[in-house]
N, C-alpha and C. Protein backbone atom coordinates (compact mmCIF):
# COMPACT_ATOMS: atom_id res chain seq x y z
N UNK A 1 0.86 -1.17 0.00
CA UNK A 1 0.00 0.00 0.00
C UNK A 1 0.90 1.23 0.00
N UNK A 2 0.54 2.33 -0.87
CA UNK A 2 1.91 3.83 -1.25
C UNK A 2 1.42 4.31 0.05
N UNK A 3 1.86 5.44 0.04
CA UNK A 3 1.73 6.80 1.15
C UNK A 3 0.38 7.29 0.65
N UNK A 4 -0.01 7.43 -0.82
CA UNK A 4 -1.27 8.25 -0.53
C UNK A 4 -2.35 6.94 -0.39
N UNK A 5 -2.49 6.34 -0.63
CA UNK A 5 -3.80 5.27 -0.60
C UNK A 5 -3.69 5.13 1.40
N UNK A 6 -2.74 5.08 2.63
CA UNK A 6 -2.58 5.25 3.76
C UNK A 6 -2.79 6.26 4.27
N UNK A 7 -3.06 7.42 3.20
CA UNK A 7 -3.29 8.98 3.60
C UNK A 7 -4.74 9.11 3.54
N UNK A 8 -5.59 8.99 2.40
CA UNK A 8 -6.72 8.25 2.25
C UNK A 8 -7.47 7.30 2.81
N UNK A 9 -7.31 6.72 3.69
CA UNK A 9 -7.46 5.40 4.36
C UNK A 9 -7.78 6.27 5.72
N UNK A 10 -6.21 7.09 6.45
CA UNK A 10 -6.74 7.55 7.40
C UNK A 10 -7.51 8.75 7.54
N UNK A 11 -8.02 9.65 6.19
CA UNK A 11 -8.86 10.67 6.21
C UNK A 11 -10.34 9.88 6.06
N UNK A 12 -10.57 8.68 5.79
CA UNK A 12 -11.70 8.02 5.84
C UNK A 12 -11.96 8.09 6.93
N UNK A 13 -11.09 6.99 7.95
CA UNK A 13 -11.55 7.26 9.35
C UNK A 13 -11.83 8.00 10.27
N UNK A 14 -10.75 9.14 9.82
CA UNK A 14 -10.63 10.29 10.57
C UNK A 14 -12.54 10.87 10.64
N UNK A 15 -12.98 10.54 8.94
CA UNK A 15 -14.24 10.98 8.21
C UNK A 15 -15.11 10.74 9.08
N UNK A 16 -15.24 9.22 9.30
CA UNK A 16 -16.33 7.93 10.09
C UNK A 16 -16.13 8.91 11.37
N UNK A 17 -15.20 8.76 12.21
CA UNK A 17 -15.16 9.62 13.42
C UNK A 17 -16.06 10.53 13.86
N UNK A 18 -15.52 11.64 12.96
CA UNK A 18 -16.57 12.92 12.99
C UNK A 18 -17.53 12.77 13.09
N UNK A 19 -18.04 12.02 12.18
CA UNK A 19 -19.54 11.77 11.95
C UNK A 19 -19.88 10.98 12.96
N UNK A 20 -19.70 10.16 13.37
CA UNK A 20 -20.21 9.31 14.84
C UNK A 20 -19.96 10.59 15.61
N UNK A 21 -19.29 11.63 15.83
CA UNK A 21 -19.14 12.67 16.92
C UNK A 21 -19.97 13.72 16.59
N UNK A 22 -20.56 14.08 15.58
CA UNK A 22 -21.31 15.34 15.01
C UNK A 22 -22.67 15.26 15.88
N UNK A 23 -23.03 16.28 16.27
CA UNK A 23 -24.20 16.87 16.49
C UNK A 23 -25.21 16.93 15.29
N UNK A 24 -26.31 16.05 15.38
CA UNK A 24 -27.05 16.35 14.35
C UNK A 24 -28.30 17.43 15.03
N UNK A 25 -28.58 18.79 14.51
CA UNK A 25 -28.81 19.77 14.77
C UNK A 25 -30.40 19.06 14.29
N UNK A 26 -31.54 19.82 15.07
CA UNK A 26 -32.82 19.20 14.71
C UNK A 26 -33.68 20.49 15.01
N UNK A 27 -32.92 21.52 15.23
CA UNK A 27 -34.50 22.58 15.20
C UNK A 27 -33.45 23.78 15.59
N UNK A 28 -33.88 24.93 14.81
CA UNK A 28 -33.31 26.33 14.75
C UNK A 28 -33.18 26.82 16.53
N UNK A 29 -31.96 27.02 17.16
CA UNK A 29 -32.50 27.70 18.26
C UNK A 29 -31.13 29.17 18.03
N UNK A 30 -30.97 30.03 18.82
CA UNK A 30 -30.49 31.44 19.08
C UNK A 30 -29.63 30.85 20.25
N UNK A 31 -28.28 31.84 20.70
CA UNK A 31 -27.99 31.85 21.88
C UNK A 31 -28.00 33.43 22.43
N UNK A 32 -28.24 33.45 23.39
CA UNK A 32 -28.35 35.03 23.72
C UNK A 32 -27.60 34.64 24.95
N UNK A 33 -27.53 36.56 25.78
CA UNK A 33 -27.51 36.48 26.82
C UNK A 33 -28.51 36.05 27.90
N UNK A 34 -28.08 35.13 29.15
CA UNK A 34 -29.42 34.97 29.69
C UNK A 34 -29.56 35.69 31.27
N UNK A 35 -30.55 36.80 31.14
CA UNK A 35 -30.68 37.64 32.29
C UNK A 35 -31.54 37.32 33.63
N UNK A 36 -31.07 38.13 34.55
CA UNK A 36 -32.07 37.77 36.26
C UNK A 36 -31.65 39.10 36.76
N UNK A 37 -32.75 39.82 37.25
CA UNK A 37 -32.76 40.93 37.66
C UNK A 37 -32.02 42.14 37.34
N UNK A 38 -31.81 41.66 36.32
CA UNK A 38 -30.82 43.63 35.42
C UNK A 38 -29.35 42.65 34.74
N UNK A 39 -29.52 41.78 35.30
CA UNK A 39 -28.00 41.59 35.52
C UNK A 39 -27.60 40.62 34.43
N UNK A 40 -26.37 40.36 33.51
CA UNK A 40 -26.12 38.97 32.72
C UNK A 40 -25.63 37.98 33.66
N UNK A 41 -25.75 37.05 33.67
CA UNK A 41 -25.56 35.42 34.71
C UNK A 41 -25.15 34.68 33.75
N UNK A 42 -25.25 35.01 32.20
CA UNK A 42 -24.78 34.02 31.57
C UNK A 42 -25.47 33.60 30.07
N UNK A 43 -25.32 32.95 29.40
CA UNK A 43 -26.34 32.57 28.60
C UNK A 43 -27.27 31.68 28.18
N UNK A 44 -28.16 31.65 27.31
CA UNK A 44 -29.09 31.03 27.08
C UNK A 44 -29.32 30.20 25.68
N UNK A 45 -30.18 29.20 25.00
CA UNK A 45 -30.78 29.42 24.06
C UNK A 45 -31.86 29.49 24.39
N UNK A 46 -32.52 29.93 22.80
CA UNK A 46 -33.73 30.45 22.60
C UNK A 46 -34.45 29.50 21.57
N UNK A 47 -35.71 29.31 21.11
CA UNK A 47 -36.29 28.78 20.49
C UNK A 47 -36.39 30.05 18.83
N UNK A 48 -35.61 29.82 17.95
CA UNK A 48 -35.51 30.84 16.62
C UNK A 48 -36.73 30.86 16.42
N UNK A 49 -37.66 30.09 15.98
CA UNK A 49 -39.06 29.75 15.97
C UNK A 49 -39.69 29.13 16.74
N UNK A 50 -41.49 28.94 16.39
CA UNK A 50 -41.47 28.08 17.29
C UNK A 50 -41.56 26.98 16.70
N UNK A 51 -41.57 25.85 17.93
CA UNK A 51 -41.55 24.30 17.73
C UNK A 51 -42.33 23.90 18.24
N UNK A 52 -43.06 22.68 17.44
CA UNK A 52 -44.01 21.83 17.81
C UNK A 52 -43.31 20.72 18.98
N UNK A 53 -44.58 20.38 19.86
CA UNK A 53 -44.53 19.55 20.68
C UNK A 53 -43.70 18.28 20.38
N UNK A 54 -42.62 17.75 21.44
CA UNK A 54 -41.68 16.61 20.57
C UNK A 54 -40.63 16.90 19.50
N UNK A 55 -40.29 18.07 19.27
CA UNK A 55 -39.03 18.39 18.43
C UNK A 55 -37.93 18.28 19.11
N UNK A 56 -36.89 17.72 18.38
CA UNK A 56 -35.68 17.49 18.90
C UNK A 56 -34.80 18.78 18.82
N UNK A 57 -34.74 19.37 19.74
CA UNK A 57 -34.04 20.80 19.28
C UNK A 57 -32.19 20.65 19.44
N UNK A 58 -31.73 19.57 19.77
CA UNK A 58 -30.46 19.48 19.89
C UNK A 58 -30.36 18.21 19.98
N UNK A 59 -29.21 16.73 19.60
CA UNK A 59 -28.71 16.13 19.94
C UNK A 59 -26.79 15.68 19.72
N UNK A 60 -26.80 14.53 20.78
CA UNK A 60 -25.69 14.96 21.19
C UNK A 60 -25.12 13.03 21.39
N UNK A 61 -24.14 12.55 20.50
CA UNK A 61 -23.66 11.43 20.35
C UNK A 61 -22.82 11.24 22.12
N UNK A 62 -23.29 10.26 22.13
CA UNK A 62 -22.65 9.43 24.02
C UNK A 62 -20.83 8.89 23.78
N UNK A 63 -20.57 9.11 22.27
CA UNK A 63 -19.07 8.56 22.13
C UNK A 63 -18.19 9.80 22.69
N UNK A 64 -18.65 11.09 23.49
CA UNK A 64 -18.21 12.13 23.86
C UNK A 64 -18.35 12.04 25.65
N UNK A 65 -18.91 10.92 25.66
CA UNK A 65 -18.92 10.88 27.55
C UNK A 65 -17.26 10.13 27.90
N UNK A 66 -17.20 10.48 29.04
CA UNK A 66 -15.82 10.12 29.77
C UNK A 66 -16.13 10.04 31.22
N UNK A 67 -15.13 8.84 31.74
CA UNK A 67 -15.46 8.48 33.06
C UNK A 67 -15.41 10.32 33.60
N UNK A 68 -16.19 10.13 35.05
CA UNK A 68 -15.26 11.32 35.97
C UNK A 68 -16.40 10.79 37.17
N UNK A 69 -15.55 10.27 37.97
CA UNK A 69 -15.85 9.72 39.98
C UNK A 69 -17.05 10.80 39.67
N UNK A 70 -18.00 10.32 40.21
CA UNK A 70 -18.64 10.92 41.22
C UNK A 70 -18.20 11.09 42.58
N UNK A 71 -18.69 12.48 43.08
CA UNK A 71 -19.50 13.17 42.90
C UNK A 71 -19.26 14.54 42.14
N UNK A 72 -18.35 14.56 41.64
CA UNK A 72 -17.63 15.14 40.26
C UNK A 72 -18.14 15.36 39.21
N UNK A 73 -18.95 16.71 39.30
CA UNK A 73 -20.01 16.62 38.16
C UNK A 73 -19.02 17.67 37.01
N UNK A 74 -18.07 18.65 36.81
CA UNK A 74 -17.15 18.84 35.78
C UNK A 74 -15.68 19.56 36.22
N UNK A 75 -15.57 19.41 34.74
CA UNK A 75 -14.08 20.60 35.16
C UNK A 75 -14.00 21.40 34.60
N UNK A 76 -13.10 22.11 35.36
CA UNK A 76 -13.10 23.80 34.97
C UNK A 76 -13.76 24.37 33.42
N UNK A 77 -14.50 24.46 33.34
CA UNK A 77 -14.82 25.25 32.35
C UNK A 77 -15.55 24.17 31.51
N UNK A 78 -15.99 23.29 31.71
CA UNK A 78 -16.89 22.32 30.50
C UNK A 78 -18.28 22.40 31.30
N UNK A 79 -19.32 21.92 31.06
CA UNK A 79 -21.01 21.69 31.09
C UNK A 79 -20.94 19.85 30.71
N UNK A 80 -21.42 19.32 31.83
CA UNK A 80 -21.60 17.86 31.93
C UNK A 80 -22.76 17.76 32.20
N UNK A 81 -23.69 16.68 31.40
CA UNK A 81 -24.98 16.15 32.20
C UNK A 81 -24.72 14.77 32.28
N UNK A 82 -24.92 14.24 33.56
CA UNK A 82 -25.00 12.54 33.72
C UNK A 82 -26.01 11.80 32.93
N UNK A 83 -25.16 11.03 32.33
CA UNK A 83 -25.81 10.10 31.05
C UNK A 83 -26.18 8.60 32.29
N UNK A 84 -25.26 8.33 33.02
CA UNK A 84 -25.05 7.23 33.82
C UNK A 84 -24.46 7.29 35.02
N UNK A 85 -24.64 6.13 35.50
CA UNK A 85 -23.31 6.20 36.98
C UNK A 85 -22.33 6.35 36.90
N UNK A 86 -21.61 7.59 37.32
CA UNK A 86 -20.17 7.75 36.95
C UNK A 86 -19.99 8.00 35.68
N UNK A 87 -20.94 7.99 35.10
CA UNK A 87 -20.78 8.79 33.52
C UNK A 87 -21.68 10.19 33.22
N UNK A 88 -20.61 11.02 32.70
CA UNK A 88 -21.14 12.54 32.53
C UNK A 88 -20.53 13.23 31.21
N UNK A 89 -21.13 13.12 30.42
CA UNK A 89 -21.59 13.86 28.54
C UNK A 89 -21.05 15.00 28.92
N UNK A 90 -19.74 15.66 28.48
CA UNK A 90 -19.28 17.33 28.17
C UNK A 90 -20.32 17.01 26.77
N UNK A 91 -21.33 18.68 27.66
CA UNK A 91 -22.00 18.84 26.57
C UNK A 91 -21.71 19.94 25.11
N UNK A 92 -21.14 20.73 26.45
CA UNK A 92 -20.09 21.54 25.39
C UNK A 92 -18.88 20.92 24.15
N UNK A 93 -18.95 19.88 24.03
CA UNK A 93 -17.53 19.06 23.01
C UNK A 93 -19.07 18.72 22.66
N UNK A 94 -20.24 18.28 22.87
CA UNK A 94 -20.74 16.90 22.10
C UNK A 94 -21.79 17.49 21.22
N UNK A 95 -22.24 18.15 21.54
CA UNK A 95 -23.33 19.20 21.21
C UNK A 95 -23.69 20.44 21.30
N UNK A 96 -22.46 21.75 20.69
CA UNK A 96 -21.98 22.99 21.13
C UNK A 96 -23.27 23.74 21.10
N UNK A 97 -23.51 24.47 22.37
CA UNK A 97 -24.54 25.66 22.40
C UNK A 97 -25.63 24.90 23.19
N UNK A 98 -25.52 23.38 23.07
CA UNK A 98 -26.97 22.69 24.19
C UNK A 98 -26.14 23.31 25.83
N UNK A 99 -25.35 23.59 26.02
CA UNK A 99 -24.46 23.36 27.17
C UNK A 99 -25.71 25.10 27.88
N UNK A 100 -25.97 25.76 26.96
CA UNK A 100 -26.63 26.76 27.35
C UNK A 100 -28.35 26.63 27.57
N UNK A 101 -28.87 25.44 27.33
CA UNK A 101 -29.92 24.79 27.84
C UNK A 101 -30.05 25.06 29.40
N UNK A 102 -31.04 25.97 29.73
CA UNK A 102 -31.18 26.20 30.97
C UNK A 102 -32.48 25.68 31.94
N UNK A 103 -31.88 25.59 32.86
CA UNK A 103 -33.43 24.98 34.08
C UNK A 103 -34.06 25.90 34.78
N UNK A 104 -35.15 24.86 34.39
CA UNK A 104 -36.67 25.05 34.72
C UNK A 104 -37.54 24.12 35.81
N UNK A 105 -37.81 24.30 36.75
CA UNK A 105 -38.51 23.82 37.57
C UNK A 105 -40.19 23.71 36.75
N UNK A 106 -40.23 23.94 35.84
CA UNK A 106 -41.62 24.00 34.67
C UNK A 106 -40.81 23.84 33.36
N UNK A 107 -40.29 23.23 32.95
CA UNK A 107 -39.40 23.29 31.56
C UNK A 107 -40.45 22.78 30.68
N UNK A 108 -39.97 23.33 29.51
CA UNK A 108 -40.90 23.15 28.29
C UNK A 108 -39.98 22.19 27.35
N UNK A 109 -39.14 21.48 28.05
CA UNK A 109 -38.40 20.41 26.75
C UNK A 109 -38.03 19.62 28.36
N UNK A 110 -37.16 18.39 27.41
CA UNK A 110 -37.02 17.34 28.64
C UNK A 110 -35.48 16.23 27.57
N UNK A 111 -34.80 15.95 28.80
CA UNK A 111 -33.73 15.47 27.80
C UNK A 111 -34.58 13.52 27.52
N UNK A 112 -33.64 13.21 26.52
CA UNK A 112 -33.96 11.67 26.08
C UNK A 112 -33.02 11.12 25.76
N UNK A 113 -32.87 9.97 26.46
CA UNK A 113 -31.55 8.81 25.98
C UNK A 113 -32.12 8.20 25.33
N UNK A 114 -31.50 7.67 23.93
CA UNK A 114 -32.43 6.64 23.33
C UNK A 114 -31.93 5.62 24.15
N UNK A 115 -32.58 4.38 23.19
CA UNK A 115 -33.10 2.71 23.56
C UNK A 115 -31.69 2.32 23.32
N UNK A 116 -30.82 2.24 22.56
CA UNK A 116 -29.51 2.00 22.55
C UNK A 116 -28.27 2.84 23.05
N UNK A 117 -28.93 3.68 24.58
CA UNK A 117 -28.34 4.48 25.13
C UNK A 117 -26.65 5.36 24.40
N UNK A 118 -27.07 5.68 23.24
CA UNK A 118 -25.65 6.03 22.49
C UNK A 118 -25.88 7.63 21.82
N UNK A 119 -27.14 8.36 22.15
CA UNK A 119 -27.29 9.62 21.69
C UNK A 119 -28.43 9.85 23.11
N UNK A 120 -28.13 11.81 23.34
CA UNK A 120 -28.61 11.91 24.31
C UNK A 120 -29.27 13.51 23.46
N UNK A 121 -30.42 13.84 23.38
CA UNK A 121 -31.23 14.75 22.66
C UNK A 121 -32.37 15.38 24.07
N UNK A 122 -32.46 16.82 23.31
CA UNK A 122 -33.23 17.51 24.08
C UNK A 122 -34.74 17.67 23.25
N UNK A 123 -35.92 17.20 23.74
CA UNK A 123 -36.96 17.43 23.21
C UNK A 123 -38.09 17.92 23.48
N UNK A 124 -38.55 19.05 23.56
CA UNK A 124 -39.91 19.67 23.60
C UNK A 124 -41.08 19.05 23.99
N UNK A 125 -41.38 19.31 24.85
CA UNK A 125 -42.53 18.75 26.05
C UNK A 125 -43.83 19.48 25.58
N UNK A 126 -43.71 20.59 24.93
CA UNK A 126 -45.11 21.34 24.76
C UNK A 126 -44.99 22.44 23.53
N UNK A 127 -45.96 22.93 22.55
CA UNK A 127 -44.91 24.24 21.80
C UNK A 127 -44.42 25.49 22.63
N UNK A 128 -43.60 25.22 21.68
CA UNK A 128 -42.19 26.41 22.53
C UNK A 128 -42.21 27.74 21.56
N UNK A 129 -43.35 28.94 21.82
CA UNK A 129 -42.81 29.95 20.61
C UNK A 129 -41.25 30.37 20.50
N UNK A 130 -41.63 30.89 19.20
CA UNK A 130 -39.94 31.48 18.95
C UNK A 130 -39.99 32.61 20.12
N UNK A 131 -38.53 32.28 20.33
CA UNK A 131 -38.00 33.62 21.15
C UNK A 131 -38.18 33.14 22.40
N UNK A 132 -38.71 31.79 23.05
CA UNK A 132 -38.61 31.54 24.42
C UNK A 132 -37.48 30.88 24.90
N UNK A 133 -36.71 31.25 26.01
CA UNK A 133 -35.38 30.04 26.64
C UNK A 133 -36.02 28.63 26.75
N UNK A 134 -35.31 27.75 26.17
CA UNK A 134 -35.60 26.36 26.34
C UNK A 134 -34.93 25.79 27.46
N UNK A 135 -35.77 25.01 28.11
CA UNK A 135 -35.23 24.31 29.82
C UNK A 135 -35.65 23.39 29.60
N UNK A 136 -34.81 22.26 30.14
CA UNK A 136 -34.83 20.67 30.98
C UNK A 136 -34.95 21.42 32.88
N UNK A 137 -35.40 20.15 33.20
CA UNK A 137 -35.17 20.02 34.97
C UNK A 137 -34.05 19.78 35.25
N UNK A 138 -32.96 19.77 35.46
CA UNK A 138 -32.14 19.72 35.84
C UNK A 138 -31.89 18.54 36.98
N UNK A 139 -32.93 18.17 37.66
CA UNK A 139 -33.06 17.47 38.73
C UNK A 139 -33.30 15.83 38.15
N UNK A 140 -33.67 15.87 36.73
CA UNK A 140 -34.09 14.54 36.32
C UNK A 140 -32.77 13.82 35.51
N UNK A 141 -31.60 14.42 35.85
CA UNK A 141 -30.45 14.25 35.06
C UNK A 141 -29.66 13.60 36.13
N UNK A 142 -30.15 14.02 37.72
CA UNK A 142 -28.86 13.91 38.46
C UNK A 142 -29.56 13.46 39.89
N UNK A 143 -29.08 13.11 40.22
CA UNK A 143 -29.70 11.92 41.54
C UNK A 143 -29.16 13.15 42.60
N UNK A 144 -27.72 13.19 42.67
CA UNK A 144 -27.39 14.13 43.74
C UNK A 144 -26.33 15.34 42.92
N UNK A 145 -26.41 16.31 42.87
CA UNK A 145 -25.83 17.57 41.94
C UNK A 145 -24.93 18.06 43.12
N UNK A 146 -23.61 17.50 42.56
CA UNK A 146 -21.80 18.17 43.39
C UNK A 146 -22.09 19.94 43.42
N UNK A 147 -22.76 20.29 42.65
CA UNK A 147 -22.68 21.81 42.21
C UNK A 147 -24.15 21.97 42.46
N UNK A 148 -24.84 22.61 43.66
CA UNK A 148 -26.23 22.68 43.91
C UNK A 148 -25.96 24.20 43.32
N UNK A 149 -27.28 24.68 43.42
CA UNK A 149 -27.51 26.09 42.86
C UNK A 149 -29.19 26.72 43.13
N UNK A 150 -29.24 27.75 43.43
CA UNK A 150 -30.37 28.48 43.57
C UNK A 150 -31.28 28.66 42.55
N UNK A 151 -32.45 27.80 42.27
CA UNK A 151 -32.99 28.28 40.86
C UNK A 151 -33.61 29.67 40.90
N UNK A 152 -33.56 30.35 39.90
CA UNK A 152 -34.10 31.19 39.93
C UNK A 152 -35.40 31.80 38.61
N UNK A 153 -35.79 30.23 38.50
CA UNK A 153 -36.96 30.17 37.00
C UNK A 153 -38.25 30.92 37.28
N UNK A 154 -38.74 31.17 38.90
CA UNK A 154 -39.68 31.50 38.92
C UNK A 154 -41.31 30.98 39.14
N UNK A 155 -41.03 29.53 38.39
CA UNK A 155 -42.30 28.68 37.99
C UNK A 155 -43.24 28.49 39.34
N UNK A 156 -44.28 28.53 39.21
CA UNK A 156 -45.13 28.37 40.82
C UNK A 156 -44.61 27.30 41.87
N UNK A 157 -43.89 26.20 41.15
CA UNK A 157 -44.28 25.01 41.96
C UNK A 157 -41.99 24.97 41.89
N UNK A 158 -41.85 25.91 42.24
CA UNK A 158 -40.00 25.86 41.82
C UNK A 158 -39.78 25.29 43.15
N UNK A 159 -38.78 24.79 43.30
CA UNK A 159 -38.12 23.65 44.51
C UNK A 159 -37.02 24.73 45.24
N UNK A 160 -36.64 26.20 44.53
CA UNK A 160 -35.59 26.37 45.33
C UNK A 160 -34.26 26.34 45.13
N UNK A 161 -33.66 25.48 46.16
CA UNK A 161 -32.30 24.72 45.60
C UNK A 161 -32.14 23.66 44.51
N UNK A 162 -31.45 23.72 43.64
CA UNK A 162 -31.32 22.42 42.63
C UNK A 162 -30.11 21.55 43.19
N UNK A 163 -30.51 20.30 43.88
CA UNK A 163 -29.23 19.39 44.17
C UNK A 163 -29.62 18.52 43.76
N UNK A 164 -31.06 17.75 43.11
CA UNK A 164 -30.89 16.43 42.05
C UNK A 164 -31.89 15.75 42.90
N UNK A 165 -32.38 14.60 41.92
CA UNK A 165 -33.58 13.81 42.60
C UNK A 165 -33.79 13.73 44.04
N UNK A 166 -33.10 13.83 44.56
CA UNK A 166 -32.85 12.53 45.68
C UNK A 166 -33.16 13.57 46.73
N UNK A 167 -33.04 15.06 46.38
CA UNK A 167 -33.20 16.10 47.26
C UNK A 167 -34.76 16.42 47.90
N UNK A 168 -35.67 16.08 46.57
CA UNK A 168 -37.12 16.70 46.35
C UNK A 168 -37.85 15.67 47.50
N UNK A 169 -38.91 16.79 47.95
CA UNK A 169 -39.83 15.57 48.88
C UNK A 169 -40.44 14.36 48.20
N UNK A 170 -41.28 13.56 48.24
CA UNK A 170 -41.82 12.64 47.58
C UNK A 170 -42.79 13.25 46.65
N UNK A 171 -43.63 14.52 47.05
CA UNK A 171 -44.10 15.04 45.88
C UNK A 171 -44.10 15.47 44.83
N UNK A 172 -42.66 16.10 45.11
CA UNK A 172 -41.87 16.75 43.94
C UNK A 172 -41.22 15.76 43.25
N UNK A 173 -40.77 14.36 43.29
CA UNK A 173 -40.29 13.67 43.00
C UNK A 173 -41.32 13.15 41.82
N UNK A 174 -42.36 12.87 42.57
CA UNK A 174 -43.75 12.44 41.65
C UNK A 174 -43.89 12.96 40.62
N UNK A 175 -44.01 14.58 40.90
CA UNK A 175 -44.31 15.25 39.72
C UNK A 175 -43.54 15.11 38.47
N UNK A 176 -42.25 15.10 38.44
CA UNK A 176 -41.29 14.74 37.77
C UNK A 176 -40.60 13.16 37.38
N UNK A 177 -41.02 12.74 37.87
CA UNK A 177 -40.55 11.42 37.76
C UNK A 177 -40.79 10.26 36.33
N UNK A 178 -42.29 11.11 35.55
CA UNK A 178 -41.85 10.88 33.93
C UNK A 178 -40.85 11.35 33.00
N UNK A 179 -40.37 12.36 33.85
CA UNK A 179 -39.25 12.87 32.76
C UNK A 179 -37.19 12.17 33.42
N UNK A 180 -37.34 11.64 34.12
CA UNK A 180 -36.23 11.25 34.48
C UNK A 180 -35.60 10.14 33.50
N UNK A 181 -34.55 10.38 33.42
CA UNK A 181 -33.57 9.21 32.77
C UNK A 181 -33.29 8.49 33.22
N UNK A 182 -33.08 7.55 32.55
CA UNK A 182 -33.37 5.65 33.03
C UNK A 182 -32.21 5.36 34.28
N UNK A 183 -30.93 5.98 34.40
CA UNK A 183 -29.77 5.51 35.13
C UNK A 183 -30.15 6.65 36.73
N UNK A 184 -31.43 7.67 36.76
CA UNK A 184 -31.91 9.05 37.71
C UNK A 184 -32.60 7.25 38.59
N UNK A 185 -33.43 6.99 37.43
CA UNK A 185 -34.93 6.01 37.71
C UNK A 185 -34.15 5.14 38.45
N UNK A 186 -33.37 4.55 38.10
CA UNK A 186 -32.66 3.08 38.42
C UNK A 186 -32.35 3.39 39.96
N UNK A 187 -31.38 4.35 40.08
CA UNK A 187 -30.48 4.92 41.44
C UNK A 187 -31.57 5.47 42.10
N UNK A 188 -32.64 5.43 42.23
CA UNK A 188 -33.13 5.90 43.04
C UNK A 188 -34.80 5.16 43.48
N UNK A 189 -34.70 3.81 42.94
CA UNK A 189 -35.44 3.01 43.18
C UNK A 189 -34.64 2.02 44.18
């Protein structure tokens, strides 16, 4: 085999790679700044339009998760959501701009592992007009959250502190407990 047919060979793979690593993009969203009381905290996306109920507005291939111990939810400067035990998706490498997916104690999208746990997608719970921040719970991702935080969504029925399933009374647990991911469900049965 020459040098270029080995050069060729490894830009194939290199090819296959990518593509098992690509984000396949499934619905227009914006990133803005995302504000609380005057102030920037950070950012957001937005819904560009709106979306019908069940749109996949982001997904995000699982060949981008890497061990990290719990209770070690990231490092310096990446956005992790727990896919599994001891497994946590940089969402920022896997699916750039979902990492700005913000929580909602009322969220209008909800994340989904598929059936062959190997892609992890955010999908719309209800229509979302254009121009609204799109939220997951945050609490249905993570049994116990290393990094608790003050929500500040507003929603009538908001919990407060966000530290992960295991925090919420049994009611709050209820309420939410269709939208949890299978490894939230497992650990906490």
């Amino acid at each position: 085999m020459d040098e270029r047919v080995r050069r060729i060979s490894k830009q194939i793979v290199a090819a296959e790679e990518l593509k098992r690593r690509t984000v396949v993009w499934m619905a227009s969203f914006k990133i803005l700044p995302w504000m609380s009381g005057g102030q920037r905290i950070g950012k957001q996306i937005v819904a560009a339009e709106e979306l019908k109920r069940k749109t996949v507005v982001w997904m995000a291939s699982l060949g981008q998760a890497s061990d990290i111990p719990s209770p070690i939810r990231t490092i310096a400067g990446t956005h992790t959501i727990q896919v599994g035990k001891g497994m946590h998706l940089d969402i920022s490498v896997s699916s750039p701009g979902g990492e700005f997916t913000q929580h909602s104690c009322d969220p209008n999208a909800r994340l989904v592992l598929d059936e062959d746990r190997k892609r992890l997608s955010l999908e719309t719970l209800k229509v979302v007009p254009g121009a609204e921040t799109l939220t997951f719970d945050y609490n249905t991702s993570e049994l116990k959250m290393s990094s608790p935080f003050e929500c500040v969504c507003g929603a009538p029925g908001c919990v407060g502190t966000i530290k992960g399933f295991s925090s919420l009374n049994k009611d709050q647990q209820e309420h939410i407990r269709h939208l949890l991911l299978p490894h939230v469900l497992a650990m906490a049965s």
